[in-house]
Protein backbone atom coordinates (compact mmCIF):
# COMPACT_ATOMS: atom_id res chain seq x y z
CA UNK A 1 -110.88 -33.62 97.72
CA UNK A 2 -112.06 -33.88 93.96
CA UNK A 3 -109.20 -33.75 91.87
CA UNK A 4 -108.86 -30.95 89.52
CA UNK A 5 -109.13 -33.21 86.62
CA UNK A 6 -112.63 -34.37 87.52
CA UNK A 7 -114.29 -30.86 87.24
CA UNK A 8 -111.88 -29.20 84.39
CA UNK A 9 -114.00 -28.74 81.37
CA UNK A 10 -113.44 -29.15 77.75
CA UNK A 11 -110.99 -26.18 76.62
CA UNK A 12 -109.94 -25.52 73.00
CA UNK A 13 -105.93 -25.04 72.56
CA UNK A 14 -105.04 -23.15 69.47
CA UNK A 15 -101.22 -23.46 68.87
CA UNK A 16 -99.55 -21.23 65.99
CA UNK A 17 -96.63 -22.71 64.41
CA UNK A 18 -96.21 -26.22 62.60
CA UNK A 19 -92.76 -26.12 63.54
CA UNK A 20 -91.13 -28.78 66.27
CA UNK A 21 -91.79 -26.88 69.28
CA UNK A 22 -95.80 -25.98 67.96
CA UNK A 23 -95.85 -29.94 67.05
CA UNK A 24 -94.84 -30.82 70.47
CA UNK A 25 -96.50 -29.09 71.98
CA UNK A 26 -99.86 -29.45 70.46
CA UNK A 27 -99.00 -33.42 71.35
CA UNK A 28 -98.56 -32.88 74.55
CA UNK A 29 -101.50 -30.95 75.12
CA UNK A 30 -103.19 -33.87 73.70
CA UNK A 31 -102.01 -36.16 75.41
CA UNK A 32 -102.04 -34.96 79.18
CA UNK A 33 -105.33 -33.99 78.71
CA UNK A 34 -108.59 -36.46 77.85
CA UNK A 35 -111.06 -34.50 76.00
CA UNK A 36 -109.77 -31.40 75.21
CA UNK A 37 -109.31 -30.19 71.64
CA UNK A 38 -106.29 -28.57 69.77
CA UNK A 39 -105.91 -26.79 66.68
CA UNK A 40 -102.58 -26.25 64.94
CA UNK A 41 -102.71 -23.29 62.61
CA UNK A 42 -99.77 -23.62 59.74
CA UNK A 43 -99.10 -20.49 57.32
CA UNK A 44 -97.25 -22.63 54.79
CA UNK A 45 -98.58 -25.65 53.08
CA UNK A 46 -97.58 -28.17 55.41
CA UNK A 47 -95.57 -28.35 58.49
CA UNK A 48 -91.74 -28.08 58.99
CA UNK A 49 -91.43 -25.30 56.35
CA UNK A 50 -89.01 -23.20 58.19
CA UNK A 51 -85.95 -23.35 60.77
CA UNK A 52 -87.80 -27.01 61.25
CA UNK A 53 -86.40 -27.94 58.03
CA UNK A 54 -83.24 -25.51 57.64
CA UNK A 55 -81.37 -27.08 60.38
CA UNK A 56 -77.49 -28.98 61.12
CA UNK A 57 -79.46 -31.76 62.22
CA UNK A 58 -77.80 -32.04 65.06
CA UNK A 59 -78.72 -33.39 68.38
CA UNK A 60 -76.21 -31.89 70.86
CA UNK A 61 -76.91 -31.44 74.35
CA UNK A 62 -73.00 -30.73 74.76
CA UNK A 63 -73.17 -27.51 73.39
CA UNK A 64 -75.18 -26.33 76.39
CA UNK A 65 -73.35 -22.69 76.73
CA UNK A 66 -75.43 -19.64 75.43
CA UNK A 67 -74.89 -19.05 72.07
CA UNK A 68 -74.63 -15.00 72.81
CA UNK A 69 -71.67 -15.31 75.22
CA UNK A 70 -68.88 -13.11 74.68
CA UNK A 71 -66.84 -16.25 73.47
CA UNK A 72 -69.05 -17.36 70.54
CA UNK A 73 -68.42 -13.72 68.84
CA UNK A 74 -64.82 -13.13 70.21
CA UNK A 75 -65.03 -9.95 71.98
CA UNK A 76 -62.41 -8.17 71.04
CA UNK A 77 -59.98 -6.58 74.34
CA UNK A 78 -60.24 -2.38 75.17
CA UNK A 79 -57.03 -2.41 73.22
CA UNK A 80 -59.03 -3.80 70.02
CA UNK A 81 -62.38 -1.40 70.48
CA UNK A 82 -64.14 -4.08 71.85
CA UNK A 83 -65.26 -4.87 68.30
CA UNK A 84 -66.39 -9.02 67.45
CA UNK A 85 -63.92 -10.12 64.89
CA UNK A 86 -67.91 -10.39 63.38
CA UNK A 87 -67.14 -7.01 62.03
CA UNK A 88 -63.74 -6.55 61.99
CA UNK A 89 -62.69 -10.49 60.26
CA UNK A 90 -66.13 -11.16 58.64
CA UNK A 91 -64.03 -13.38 56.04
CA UNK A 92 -62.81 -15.58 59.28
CA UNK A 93 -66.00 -15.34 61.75
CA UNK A 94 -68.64 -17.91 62.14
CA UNK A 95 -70.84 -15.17 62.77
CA UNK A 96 -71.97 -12.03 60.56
CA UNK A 97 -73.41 -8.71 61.08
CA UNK A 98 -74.81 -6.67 58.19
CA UNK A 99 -74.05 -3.06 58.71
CA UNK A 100 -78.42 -2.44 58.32
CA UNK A 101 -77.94 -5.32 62.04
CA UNK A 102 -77.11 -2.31 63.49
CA UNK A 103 -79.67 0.58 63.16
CA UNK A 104 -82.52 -1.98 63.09
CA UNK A 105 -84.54 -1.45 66.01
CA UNK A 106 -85.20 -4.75 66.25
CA UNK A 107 -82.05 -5.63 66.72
CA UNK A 108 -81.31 -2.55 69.26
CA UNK A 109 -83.83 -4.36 71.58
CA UNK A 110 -82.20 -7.28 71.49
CA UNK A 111 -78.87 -6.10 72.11
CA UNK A 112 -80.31 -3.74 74.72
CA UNK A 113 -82.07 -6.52 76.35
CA UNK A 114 -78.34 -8.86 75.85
CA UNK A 115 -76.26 -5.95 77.92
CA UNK A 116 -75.91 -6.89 81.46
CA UNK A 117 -77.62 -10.09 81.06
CA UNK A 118 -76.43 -13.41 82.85
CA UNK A 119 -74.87 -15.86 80.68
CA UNK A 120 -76.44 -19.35 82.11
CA UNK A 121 -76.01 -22.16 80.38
CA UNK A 122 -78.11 -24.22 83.15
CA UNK A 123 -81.39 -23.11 81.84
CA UNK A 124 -79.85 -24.29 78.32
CA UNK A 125 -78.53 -27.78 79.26
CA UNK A 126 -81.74 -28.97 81.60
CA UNK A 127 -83.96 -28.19 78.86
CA UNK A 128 -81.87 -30.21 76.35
CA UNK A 129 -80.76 -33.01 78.60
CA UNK A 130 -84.55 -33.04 79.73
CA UNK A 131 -85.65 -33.16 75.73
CA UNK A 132 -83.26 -35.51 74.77
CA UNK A 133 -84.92 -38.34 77.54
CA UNK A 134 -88.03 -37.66 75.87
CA UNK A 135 -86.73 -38.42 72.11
CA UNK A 136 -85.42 -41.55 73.60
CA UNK A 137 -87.87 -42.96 75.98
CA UNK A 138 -91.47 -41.08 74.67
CA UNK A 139 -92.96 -44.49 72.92
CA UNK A 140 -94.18 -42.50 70.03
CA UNK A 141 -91.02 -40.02 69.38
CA UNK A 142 -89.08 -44.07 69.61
CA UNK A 143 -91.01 -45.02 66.94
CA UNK A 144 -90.33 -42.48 64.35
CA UNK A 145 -87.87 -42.83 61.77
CA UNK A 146 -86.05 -39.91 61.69
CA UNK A 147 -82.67 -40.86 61.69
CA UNK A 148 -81.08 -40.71 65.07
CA UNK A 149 -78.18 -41.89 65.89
CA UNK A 150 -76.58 -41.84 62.51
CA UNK A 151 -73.93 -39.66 64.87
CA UNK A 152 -72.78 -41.91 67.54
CA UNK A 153 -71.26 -38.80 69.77
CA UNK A 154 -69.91 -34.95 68.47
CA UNK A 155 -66.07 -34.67 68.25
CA UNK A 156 -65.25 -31.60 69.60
CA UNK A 157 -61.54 -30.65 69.98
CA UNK A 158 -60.50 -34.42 69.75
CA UNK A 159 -62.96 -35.07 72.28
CA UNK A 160 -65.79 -37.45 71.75
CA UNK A 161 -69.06 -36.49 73.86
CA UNK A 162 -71.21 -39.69 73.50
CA UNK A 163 -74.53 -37.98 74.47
CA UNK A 164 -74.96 -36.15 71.28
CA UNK A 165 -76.37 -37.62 67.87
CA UNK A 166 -78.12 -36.46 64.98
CA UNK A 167 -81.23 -36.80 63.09
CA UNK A 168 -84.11 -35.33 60.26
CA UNK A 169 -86.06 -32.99 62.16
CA UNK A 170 -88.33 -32.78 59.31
CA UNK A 171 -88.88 -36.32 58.86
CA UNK A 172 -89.51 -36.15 63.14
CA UNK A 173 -92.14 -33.71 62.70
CA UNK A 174 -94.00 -35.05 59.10
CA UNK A 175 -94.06 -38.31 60.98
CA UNK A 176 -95.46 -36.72 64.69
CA UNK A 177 -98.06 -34.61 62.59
CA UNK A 178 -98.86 -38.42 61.17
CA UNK A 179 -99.39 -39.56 64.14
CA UNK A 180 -101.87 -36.86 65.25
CA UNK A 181 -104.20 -36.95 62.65
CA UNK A 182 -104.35 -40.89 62.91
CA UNK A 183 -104.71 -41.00 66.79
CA UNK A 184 -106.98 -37.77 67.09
CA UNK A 185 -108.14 -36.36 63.91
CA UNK A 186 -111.00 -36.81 61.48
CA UNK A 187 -114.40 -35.82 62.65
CA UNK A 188 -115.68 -35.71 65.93
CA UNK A 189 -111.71 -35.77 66.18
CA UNK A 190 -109.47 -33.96 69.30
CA UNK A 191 -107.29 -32.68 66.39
CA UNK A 192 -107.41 -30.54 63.03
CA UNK A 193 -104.59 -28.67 60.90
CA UNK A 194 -105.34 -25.43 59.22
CA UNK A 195 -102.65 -24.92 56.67
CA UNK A 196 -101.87 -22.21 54.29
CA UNK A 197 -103.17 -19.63 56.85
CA UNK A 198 -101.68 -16.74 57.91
CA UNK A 199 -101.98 -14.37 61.40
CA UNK A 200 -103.35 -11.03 60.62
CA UNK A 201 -104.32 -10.46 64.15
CA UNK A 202 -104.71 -10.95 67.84
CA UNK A 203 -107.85 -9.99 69.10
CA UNK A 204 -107.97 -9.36 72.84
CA UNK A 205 -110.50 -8.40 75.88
CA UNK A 206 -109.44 -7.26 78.98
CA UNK A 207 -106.41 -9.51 79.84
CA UNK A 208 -107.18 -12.29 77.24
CA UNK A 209 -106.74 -12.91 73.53
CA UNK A 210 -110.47 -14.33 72.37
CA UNK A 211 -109.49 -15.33 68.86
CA UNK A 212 -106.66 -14.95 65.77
CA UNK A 213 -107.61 -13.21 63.04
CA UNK A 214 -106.05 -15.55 60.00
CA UNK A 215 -105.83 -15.10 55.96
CA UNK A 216 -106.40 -18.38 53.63
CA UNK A 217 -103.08 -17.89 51.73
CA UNK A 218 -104.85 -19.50 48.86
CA UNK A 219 -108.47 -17.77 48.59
CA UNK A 220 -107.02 -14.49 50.39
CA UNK A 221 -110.43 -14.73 52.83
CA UNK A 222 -110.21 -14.09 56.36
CA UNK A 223 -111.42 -16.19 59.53
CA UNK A 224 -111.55 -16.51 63.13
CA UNK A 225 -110.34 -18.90 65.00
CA UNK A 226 -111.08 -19.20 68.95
CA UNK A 227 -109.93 -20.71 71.72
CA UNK A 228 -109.82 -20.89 75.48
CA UNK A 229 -106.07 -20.96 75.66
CA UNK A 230 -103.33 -19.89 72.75
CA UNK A 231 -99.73 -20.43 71.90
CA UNK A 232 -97.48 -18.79 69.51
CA UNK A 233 -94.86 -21.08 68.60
CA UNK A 234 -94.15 -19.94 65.36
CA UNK A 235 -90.10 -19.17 65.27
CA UNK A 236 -88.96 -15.82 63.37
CA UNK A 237 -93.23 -14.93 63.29
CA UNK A 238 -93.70 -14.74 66.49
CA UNK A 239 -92.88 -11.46 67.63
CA UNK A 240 -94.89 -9.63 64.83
CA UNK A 241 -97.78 -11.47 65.82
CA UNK A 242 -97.24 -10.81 69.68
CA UNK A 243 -95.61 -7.22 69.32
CA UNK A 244 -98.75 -5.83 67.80
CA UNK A 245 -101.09 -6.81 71.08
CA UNK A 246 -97.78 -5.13 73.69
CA UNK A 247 -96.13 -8.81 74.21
CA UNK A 248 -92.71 -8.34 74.90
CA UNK A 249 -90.08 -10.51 72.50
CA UNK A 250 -87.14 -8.88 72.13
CA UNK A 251 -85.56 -11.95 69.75
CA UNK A 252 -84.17 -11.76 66.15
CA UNK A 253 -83.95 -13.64 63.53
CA UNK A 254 -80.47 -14.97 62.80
CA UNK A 255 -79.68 -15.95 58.98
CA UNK A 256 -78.02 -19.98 59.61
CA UNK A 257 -76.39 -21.20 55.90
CA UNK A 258 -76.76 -25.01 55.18
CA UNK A 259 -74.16 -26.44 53.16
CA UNK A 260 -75.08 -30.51 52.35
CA UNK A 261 -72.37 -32.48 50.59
CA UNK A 262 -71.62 -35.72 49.91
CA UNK A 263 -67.55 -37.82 50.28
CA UNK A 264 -66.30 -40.86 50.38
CA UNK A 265 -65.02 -40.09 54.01
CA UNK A 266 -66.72 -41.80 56.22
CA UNK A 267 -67.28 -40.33 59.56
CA UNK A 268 -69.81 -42.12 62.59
CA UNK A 269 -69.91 -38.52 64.69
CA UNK A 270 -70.56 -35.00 64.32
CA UNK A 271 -67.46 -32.84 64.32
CA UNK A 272 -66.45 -29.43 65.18
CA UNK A 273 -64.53 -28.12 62.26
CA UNK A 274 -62.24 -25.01 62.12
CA UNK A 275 -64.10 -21.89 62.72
CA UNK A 276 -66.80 -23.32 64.82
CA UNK A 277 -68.82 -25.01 62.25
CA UNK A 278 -70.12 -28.22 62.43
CA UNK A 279 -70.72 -31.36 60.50
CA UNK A 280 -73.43 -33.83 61.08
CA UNK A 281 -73.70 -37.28 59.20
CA UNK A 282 -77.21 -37.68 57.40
CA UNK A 283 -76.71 -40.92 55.88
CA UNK A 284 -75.53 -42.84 52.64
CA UNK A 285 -76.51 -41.74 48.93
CA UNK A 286 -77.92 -44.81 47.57
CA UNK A 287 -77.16 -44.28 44.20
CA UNK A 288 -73.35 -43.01 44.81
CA UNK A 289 -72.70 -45.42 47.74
CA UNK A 290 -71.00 -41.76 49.43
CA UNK A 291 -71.49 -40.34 52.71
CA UNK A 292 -73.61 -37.19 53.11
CA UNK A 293 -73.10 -34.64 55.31
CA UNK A 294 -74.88 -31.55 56.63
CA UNK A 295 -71.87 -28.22 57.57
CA UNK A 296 -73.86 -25.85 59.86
CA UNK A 297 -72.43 -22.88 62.50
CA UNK A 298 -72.03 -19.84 60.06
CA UNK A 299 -74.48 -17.07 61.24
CA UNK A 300 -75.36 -13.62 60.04
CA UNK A 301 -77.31 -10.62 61.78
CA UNK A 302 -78.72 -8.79 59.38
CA UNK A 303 -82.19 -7.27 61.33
CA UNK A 304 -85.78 -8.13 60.50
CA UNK A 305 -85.60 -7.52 56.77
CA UNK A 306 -83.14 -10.39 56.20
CA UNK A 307 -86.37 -12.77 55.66
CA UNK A 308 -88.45 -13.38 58.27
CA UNK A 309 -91.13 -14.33 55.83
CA UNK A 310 -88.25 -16.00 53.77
CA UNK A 311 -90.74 -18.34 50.68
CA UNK A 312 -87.52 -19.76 49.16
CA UNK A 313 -83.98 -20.00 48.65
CA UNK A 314 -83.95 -18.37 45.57
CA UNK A 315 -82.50 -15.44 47.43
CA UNK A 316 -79.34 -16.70 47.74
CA UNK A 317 -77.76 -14.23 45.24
CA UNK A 318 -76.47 -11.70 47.32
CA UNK A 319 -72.76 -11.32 47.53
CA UNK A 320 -72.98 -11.73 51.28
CA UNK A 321 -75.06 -15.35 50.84
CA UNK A 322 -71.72 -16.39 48.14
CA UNK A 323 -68.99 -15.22 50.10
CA UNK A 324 -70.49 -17.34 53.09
CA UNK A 325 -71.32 -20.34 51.58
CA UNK A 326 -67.82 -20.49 49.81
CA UNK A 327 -66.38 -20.44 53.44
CA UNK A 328 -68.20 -23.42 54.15
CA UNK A 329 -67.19 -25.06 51.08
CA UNK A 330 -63.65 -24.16 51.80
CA UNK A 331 -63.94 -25.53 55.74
CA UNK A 332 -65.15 -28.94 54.45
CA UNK A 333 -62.99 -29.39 51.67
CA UNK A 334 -60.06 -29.42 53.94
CA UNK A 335 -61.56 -32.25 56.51
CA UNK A 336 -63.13 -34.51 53.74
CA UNK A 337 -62.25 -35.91 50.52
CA UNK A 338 -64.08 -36.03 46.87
CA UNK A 339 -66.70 -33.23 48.02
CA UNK A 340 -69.38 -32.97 46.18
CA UNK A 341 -72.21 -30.19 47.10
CA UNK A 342 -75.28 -31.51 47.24
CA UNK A 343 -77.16 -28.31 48.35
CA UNK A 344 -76.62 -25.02 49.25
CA UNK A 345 -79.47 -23.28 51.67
CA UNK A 346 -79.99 -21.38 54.88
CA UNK A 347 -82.79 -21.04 57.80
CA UNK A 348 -83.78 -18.32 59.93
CA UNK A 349 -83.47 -19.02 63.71
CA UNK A 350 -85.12 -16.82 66.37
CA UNK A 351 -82.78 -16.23 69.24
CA UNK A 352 -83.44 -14.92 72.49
CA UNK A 353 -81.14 -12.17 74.21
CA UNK A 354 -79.89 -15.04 76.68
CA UNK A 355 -79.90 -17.88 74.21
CA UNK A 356 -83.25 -19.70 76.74
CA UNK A 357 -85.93 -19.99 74.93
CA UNK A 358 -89.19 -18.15 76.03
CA UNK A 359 -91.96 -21.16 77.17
CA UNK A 360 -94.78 -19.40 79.06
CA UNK A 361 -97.28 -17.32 79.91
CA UNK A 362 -97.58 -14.01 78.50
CA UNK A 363 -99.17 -11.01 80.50
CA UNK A 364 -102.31 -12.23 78.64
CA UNK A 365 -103.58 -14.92 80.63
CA UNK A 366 -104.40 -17.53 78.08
CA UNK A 367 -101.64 -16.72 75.65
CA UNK A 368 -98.37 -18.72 76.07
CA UNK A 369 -94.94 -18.29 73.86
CA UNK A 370 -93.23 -21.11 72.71
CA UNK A 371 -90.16 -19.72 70.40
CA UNK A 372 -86.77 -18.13 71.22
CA UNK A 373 -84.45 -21.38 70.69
CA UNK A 374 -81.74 -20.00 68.55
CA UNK A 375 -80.05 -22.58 67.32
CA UNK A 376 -80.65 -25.42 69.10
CA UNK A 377 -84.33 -25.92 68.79
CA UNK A 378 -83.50 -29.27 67.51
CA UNK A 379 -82.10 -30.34 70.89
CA UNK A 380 -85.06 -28.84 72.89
CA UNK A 381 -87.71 -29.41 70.97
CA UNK A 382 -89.80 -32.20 72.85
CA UNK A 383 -88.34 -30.81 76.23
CA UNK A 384 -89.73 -27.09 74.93
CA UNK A 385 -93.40 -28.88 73.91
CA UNK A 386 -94.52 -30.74 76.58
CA UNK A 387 -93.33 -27.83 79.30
CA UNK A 388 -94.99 -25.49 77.57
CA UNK A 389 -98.80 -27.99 77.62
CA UNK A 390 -97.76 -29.00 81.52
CA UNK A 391 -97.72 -24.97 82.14
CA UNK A 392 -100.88 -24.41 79.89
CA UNK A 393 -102.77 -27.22 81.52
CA UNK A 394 -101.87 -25.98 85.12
CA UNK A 395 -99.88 -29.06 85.72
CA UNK A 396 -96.60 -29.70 88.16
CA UNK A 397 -93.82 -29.04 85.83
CA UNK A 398 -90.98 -31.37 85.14
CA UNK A 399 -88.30 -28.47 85.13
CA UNK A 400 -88.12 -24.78 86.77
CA UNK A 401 -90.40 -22.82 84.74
CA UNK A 402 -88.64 -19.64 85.71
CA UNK A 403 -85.99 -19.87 83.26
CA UNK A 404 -87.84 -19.70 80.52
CA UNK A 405 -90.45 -17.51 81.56
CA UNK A 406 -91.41 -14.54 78.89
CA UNK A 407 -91.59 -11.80 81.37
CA UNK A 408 -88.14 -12.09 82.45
CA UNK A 409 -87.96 -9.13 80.01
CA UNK A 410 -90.59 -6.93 81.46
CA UNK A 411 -87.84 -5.16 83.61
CA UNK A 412 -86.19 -3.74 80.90
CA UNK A 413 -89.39 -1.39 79.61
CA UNK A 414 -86.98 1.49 80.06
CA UNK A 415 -85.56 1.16 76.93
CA UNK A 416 -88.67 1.16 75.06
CA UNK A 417 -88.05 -1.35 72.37
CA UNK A 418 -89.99 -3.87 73.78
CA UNK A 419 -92.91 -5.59 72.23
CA UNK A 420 -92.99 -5.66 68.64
CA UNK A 421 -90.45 -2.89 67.99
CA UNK A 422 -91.68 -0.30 65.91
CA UNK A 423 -89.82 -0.69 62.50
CA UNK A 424 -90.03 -4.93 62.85
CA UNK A 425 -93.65 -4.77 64.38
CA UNK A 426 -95.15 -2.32 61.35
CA UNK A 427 -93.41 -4.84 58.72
CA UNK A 428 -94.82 -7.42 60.47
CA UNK A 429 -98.23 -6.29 60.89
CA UNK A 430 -98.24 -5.22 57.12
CA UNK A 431 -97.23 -8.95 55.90
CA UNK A 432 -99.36 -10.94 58.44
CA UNK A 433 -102.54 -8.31 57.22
């Protein structure tokens, strides 16, 4: 029998998204494969622009339960309405709806698609315990300085869970894009970047996509780029860019705050502070000689209008933004001493109904999702890649691809949200034109 990689031909990968889990993934498809070629297309200026930079840092394959079960928002009894202290406590909740959360359609798909849905965490800790091998024992993720294992362990109600750490995803993915280019770019390369270009369109034929329609940011011209296979890995963007071809993606966008201080308490773990947040270590301020931390865990729903083609953090000037960031201020100044804020920023995450990210094949046959992670992209991210190039590639996967698959939402067509949505797919389509 020949083997299958003796007559596969050349194919051209385009992945969308210069995030960790459109990095990974484009490295993986590079690297199980010999001659094919892969192009990463970035709409910002360089990679790691979005949740890939506007993250806890941490690396926490503890905190394996979904992040949509009814304990995270504290469901509320019949007695109480059945109301998340969300709404009712907003001043004492780690998470936050805005009142808009709740007429968006957007956000009615996801919450349609969340009702009567099986909270796993299995799916959730594989995929993290799986990705968390990979930063350890992939020679080239070993190599890159990115800070791991500045947390030795996450203390979490006095207890210490040794598997967890932290680290720079930014650095991680600067440094992997690095890599790339030196190992496969150039010309005659396997590799190129197109940066600063944005997704007006899908085109498709019969049950494939044939090429993206894309802007130059810069020049405002528009392109084509083909491929024989594609993959939308591109966080909070991928659902306009799906929705408007039918792909069902019922995720939102959830608004995570940032709060990065510096103290001369010294702490060698991440820690679980009141009210669910969470501190990470991210090294020593040279100049000051104090520790700095990152506080993450406070989340707000707000619909598809709260940013998901956020440019900046000058929009932190809403009262919501203040009152939220002043909670965090007040959470750490309790657990540490001399606190001094360093910065003050947030990051849009795109969760999934069930908190398990969506790796796999569309009902397009050559166009593959890669997004969905919530907030612990971080943790999955090399798991997330190189499943989604073994499934692209046709190879034997290292975990169930099942869990993860996209179409796992197909079933619930009856409400008819699914897809793009149409108030988040028209916005969508209208800033991707």
């Amino acid at each position: 029998m020949i083997s299958r990689s003796l007559v596969r031909l050349q194919q051209k990968h385009v992945v969308v998204g210069g995030g960790i889990a459109g990095l990974t993934t484009a490295f993986n498809l590079l690297a199980q494969s010999c001659e094919d070629l892969v192009t990463l297309v970035e709409k910002a200026p360089d990679v790691a622009q979005g949740a890939s930079s506007k993250n806890g840092g941490l690396l926490c394959p503890s905190l394996d339960y979904p992040w949509t079960n009814n304990s995270v928002v504290d469901i509320y009894d019949l007695n109480n309405g059945i109301l998340p202290r969300a709404i009712t406590s907003p001043k004492t909740s780690p998470v936050r709806f805005r009142p808009s959360s709740l007429t968006n359609t957007s956000v009615l798909d996801f919450g349609m698609n969340w009702v009567g849905r099986a909270q796993n965490s299995e799916p959730i800790g594989a995929l993290m315990q799986y990705s968390m091998g990979l930063y350890k024992n992939e020679p080239q993720f070993a190599g890159l300085d990115f800070d791991q294992g500045l947390a030795k362990g996450t203390l979490i109600d006095g207890n210490l869970d040794e598997r967890d750490s932290s680290g720079d995803i930014k650095k991680f993915c600067i440094g992997l894009k690095d890599i790339l280019l030196k190992e496969h770019g150039g010309v005659g390369g396997r590799f190129r970047i197109l940066t600063n270009k944005r997704i007006g369109k899908a085109v498709t034929e019969g049950d494939e996509v044939v090429e993206l329609r894309v802007r130059d940011e810069n020049l405002g011209t528009m392109s084509s780029v083909v491929g024989d296979s594609f993959v939308v890995a591109a966080g909070t963007g991928s659902k306009g860019i799906v929705g408007d071809i039918g792909v069902a993606c019922p995720t939102v966008p959830v608004k995570g705050y940032l709060l990065t201080f510096s103290s001369t308490t010294e702490v060698t773990c991440n820690m679980k502070l009141p009210n669910k947040m969470f501190v990470a270590p991210m090294g020593v301020d040279e100049e000051g000689g104090k520790f700095i931390y990152r506080c993450s865990g406070l989340a707000e729903f707000g619909g598809a209008e709260m940013g998901v083609d956020w440019e900046g953090k000058e929009r932190i000037v809403g009262d919501t933004d203040r009152a939220a960031l002043d909670q965090m201020r007040g959470v750490v100044c309790e657990d540490f001493a001399d606190v001094q804020v360093i910065d003050e920023d947030y990051g849009f995450r795109c969760l999934a109904p069930d908190d398990v990210p969506l790796i796999g094949r569309t009902k397009y046959q050559n166009l593959y999702l890669n997004t969905g992670h919530g907030s612990k992209g971080w943790t999955m991210g090399a798991g997330s890649g190189k499943l989604c190039a073994q499934l692209i590639l046709g190879m034997q996967t290292d975990l169930d691809p099942s869990w993860y698959d996209p179409l796992r939402f197909q079933a619930r067509k009856d409400f008819g949200l699914l897809g793009g949505g149409a108030e988040f797919g028209q916005k969508a389509k209208l800033q991707n034109a």
